[in-house]
N, C-alpha and C. Protein backbone atom coordinates (compact mmCIF):
# COMPACT_ATOMS: atom_id res chain seq x y z
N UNK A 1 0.82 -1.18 0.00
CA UNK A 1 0.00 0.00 0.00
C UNK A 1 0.87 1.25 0.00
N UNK A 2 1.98 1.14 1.02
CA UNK A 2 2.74 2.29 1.14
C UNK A 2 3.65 2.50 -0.56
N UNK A 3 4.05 1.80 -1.23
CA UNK A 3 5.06 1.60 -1.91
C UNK A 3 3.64 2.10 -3.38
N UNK A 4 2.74 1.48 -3.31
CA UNK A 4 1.66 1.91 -4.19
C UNK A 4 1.29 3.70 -4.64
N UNK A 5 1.06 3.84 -3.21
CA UNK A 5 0.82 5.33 -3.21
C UNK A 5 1.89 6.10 -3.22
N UNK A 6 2.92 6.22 -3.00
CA UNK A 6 4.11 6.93 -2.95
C UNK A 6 4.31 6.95 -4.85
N UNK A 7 4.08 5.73 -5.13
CA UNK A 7 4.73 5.79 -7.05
C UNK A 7 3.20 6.63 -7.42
N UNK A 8 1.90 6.10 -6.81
CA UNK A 8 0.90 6.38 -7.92
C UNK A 8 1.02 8.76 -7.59
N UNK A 9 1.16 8.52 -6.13
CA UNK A 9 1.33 10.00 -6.36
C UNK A 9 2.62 10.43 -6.94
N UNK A 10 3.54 10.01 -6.78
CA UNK A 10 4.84 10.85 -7.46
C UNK A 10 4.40 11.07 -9.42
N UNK A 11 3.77 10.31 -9.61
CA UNK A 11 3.28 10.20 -11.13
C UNK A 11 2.05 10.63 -11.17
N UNK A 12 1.38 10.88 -10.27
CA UNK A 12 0.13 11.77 -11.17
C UNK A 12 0.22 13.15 -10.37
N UNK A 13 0.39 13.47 -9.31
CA UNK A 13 0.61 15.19 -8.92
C UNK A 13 1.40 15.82 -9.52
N UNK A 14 2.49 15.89 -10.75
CA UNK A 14 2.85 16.87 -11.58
C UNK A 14 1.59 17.15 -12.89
N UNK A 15 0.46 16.58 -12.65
CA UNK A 15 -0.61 16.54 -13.90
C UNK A 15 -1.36 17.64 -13.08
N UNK A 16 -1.88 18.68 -14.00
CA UNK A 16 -2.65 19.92 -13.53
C UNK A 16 -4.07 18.96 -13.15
N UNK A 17 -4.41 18.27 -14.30
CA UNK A 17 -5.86 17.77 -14.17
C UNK A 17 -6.11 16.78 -12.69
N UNK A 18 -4.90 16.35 -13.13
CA UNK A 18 -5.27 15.00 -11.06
C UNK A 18 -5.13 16.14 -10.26
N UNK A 19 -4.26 17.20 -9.67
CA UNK A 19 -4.42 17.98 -8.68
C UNK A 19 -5.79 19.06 -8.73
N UNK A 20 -6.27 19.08 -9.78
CA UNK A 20 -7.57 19.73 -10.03
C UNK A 20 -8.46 18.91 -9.28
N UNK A 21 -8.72 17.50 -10.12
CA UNK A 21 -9.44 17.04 -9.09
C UNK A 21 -9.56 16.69 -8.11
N UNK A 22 -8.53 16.61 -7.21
CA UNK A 22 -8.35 16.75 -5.92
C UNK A 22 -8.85 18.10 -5.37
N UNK A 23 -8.64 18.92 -5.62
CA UNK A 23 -9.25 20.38 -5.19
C UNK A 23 -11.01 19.65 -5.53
N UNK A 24 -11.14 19.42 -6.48
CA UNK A 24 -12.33 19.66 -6.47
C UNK A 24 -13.39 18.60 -5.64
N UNK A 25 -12.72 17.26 -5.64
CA UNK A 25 -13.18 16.16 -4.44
C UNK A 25 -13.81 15.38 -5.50
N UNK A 26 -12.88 15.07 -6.62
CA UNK A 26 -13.55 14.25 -7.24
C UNK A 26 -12.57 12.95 -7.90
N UNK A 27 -12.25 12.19 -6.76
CA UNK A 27 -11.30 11.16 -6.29
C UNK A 27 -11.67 9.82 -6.87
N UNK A 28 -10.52 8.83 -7.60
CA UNK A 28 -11.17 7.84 -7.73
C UNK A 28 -11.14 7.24 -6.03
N UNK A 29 -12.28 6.13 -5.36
CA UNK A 29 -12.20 5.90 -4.38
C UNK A 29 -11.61 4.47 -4.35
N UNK A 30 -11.98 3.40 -5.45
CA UNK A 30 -12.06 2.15 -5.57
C UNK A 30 -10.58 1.95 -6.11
N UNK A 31 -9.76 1.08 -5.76
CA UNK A 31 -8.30 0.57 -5.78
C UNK A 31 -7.62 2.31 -6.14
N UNK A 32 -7.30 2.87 -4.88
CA UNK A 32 -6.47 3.95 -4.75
C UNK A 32 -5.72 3.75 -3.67
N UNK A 33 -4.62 3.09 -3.85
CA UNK A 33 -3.50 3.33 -3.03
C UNK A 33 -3.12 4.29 -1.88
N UNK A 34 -3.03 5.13 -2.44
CA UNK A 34 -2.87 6.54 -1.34
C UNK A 34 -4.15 7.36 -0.67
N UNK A 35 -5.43 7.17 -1.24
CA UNK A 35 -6.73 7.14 -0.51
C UNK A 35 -6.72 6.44 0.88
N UNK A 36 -6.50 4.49 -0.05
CA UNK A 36 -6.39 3.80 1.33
C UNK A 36 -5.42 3.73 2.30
N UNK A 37 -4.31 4.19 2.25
CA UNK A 37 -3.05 4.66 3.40
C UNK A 37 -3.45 5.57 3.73
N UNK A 38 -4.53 6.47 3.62
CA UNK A 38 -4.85 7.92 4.52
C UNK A 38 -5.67 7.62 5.42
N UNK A 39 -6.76 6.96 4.78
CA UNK A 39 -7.63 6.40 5.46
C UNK A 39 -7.39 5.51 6.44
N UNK A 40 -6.56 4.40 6.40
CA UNK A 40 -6.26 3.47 7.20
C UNK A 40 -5.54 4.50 8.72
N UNK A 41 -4.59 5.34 8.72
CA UNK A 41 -3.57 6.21 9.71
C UNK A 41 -5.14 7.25 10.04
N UNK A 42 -5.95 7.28 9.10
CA UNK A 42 -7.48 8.18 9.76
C UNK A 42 -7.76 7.68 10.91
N UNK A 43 -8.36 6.13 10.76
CA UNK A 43 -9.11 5.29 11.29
C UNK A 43 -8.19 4.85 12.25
N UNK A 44 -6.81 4.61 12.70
CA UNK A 44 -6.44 4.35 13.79
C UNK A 44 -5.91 5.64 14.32
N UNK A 45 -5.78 6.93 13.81
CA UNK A 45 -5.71 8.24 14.40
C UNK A 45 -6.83 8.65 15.30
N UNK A 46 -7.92 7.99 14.98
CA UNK A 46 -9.00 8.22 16.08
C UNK A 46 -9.16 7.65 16.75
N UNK A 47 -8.85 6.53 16.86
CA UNK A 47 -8.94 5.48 18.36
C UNK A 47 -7.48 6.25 18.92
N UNK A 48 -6.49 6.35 18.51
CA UNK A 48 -4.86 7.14 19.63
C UNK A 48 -6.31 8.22 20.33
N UNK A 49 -6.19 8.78 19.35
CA UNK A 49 -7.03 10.16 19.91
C UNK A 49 -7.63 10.54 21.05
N UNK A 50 -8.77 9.16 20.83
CA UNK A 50 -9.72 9.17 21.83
C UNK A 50 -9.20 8.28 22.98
N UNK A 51 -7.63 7.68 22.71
CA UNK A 51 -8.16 6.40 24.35
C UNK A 51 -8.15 5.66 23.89
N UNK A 52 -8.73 4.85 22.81
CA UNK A 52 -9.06 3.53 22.71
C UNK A 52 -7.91 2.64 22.16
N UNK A 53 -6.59 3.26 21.55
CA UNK A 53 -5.62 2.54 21.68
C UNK A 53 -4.94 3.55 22.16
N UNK A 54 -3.18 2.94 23.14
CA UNK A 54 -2.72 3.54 23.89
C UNK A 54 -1.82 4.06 23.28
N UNK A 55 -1.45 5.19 23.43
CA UNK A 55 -0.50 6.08 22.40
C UNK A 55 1.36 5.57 22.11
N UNK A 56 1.49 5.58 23.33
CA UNK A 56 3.04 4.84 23.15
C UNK A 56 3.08 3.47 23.17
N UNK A 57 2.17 2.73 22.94
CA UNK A 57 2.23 1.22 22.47
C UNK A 57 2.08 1.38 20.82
N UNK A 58 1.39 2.27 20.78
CA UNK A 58 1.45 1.76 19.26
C UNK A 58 2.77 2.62 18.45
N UNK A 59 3.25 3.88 18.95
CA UNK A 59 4.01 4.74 18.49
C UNK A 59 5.30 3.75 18.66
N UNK A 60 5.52 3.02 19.64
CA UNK A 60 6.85 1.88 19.62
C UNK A 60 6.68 1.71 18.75
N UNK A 61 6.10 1.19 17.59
CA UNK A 61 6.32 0.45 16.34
C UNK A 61 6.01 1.03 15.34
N UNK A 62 4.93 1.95 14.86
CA UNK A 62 4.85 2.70 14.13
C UNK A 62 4.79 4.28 14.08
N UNK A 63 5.34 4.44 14.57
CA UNK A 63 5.74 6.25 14.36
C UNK A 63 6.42 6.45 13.43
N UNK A 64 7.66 5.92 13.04
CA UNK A 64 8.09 5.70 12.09
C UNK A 64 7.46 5.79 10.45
N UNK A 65 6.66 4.89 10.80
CA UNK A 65 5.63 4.64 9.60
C UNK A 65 4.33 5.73 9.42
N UNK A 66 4.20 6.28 10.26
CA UNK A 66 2.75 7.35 10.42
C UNK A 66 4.05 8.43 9.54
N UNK A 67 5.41 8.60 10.16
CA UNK A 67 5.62 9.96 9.60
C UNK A 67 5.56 9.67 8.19
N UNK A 68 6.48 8.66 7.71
CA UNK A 68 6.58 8.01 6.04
C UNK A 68 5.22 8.49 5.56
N UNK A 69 4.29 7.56 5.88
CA UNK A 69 2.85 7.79 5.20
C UNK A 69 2.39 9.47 4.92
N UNK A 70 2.62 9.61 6.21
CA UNK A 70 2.29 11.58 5.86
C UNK A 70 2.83 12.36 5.07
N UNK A 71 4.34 11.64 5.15
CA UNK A 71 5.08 12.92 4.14
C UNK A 71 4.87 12.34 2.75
N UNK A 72 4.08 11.08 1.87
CA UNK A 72 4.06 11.09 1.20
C UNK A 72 2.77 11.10 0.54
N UNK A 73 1.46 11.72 1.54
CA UNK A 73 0.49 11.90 1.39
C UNK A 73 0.58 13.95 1.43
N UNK A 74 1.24 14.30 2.38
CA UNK A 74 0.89 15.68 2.46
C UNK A 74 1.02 16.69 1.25
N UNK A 75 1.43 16.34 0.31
CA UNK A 75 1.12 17.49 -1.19
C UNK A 75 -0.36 17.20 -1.49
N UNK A 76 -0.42 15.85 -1.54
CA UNK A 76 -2.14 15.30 -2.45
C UNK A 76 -3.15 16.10 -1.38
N UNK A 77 -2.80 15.74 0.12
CA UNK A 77 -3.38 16.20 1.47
C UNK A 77 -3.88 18.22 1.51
N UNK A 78 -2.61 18.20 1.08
CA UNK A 78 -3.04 20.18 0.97
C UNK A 78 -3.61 20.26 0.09
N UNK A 79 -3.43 20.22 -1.33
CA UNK A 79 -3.80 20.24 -2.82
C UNK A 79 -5.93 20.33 -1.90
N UNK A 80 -6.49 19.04 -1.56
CA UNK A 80 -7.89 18.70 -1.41
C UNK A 80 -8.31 19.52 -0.35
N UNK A 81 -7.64 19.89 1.10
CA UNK A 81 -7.61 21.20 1.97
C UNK A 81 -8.01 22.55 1.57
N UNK A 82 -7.56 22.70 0.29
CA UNK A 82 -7.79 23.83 -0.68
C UNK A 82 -9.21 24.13 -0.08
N UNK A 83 -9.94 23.38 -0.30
CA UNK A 83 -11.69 23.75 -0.35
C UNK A 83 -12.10 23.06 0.59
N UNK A 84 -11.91 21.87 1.12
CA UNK A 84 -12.56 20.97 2.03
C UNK A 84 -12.44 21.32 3.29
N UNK A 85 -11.04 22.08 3.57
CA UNK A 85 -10.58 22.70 5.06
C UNK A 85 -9.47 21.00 5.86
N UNK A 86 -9.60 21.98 6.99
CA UNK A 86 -8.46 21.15 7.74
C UNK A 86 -9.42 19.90 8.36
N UNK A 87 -10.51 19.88 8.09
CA UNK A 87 -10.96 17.87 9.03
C UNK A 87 -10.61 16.73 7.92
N UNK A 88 -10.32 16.91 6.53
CA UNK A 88 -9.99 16.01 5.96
C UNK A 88 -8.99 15.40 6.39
N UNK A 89 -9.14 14.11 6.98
CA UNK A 89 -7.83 12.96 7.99
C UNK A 89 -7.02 14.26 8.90
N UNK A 90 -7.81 14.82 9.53
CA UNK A 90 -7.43 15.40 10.55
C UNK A 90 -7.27 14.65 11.72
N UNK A 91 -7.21 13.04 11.92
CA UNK A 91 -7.16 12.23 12.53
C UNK A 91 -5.69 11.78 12.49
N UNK A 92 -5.50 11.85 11.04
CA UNK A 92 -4.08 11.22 10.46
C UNK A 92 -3.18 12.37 10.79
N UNK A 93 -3.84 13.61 10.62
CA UNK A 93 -2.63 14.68 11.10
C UNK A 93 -2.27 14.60 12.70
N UNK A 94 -3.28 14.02 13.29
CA UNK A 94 -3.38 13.88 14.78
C UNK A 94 -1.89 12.78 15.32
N UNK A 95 -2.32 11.57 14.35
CA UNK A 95 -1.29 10.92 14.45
C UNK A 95 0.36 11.08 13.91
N UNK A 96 0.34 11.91 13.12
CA UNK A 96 1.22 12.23 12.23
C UNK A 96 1.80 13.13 13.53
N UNK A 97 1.42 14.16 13.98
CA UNK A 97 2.03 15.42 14.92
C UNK A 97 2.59 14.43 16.31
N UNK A 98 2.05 13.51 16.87
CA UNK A 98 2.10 12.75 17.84
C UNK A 98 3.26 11.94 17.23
N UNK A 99 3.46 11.65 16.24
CA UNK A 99 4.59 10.00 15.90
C UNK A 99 5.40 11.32 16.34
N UNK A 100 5.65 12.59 15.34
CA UNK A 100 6.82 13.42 15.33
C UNK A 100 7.37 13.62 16.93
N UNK A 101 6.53 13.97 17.87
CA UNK A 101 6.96 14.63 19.47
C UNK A 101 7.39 13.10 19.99
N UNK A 102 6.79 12.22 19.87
CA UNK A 102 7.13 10.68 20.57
C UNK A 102 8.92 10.40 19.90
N UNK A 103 8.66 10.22 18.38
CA UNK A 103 10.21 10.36 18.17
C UNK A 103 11.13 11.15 18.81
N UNK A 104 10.69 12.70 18.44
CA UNK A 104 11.54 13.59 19.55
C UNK A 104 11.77 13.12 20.85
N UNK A 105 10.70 12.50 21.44
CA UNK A 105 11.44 12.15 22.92
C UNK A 105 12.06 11.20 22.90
N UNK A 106 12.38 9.95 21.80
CA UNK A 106 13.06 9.15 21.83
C UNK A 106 14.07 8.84 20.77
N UNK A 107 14.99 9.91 20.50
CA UNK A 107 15.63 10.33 19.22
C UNK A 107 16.54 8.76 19.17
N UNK A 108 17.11 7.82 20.43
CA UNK A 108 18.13 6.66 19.97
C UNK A 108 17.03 5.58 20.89
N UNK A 109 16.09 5.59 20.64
CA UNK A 109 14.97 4.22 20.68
C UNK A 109 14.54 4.36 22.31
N UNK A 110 14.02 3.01 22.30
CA UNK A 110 12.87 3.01 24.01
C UNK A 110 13.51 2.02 24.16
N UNK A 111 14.76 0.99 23.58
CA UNK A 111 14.90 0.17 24.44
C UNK A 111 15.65 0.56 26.37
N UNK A 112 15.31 -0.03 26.98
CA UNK A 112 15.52 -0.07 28.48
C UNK A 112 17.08 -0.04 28.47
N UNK A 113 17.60 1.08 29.38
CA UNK A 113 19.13 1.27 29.42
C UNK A 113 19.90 0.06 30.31
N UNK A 114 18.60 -0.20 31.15
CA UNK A 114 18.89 -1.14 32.03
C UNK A 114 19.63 -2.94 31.92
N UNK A 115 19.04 -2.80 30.62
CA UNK A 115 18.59 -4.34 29.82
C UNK A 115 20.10 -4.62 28.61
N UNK A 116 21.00 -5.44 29.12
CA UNK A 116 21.69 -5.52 28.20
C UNK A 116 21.49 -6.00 26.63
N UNK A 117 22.16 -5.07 25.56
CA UNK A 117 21.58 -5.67 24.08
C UNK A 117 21.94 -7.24 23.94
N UNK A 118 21.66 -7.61 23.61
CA UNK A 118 21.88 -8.72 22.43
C UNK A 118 23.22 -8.16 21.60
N UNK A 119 24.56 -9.29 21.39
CA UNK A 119 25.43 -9.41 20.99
C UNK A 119 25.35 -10.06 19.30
N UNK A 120 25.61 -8.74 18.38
CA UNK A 120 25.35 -9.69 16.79
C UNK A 120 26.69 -9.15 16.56
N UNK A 121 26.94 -10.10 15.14
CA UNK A 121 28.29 -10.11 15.13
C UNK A 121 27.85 -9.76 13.18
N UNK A 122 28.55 -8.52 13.16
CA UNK A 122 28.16 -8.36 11.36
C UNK A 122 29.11 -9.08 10.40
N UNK A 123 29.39 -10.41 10.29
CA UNK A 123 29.91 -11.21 9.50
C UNK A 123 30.44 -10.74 7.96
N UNK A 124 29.64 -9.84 7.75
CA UNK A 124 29.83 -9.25 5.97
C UNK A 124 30.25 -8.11 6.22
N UNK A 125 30.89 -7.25 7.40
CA UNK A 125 31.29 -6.13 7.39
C UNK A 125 32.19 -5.95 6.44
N UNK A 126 33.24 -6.91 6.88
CA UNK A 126 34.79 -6.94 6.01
C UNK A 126 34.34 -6.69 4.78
N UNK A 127 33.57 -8.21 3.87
CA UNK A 127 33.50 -7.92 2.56
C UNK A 127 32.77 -6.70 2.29
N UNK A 128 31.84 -6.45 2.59
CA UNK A 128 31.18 -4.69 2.29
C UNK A 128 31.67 -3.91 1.86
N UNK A 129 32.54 -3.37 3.24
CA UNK A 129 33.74 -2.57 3.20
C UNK A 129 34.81 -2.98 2.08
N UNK A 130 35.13 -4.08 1.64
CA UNK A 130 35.91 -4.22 0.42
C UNK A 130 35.03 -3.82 -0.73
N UNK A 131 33.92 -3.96 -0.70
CA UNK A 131 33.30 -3.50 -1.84
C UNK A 131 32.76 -2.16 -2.25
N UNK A 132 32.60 -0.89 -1.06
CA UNK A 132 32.29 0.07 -1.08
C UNK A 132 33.70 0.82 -1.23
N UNK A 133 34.88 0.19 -1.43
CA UNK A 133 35.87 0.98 -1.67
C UNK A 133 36.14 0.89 -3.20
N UNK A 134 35.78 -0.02 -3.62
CA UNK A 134 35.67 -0.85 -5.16
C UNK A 134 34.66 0.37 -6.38
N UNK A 135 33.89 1.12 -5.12
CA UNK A 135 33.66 2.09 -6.13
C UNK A 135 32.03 1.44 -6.55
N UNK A 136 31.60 1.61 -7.69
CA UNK A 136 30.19 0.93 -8.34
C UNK A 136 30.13 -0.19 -8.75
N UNK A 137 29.36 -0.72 -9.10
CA UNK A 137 29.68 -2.10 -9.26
C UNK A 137 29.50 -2.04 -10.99
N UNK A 138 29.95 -2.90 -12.01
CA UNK A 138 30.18 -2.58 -13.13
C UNK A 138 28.58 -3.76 -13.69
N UNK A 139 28.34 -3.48 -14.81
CA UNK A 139 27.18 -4.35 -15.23
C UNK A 139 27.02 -3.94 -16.44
C-alpha cells in the first residue's frame, strides 16, 4: 500500500488535471492506493485520539511509519484542503504530529538502558567494506 501510493502519487501530482481534481473532491475511491493509506492512519488516528488505543504502544512500532505515510500523502493532502478545510484525515494529522513529538522524545529508541543488548556479530562487514571501496559495481 505504502510503496503503491508513494509511485501512484509521485506520477500523477505533476498533472494539472489529477491535482484539479483533488481540489475539487472528485477522487477515484475504488483501488487507490494513497486514498487507502490515509484512510487506514485516519481510522487508527482516532482510536490514539480518543483512548481507545494507547499512544506509546502503538508509536513503539509505528511512528516511524505514520511519519513516512504523511510525508508522502501531504502534497495530495493540501492540494484537497484547498476547499474541504483542515478535518480532511485530521485524525491522520493527529497521528502524524504525535509519531513526530514521541520520536523527539526518543531520538536513539525506548529500548531499556537497564537491559543488556543482544550481541550480533556483522559477519559481511569486512567484505562490504571491500566493496564500497571498489567504487560501483560494473554491469
Amino acid at each position: 500500500m505504502v510503496d503503491g501510493a508513494r509511485a501512484e502519487l509521485a506520477k500523477k501530482l505533476p498533472d494539472p488535471a489529477f491535482r484539479r481534481s483533488l481540489e475539487e473532491g472528485n477522487v477515484e475511491r475504488a483501488n487507490n492506493p494513497w486514498l487507502t493509506l490515509g484512510n487506514s492512519y485516519e481510522w487508527v488516528g482516532s482510536l490514539v485520539r480518543t483512548g481507545l488505543v494507547e499512544e506509546d504502544s502503538y508509536m513503539d512500532i509505528y511512528a516511524d511509519r505514520v511519519v513516512g505515510a504523511w510525508e508522502i500523502m501531504q502534497d495530495a493532502l493540501a492540494i484537497i484542503r484547498r476547499r474541504a478545510g483542515p478535518s480532511v484525515l485530521e485524525n491522520f494529522e493527529y497521528l502524524y504530529v504525535r509519531a513526530k513529538a514521541y520520536s523527539a522524545r526518543n531520538p536513539n529508541g525506548v529500548y531499556p538502558s537497564h537491559t543488556p543488548r543482544a550481541e550480533l556479530r556483522d559477519r559481511w562487514a569486512e567484505a562490504d567494506a571491500k566493496l564500497s571501496t571498489m567504487g560501483p559495481a560494473s554491469g
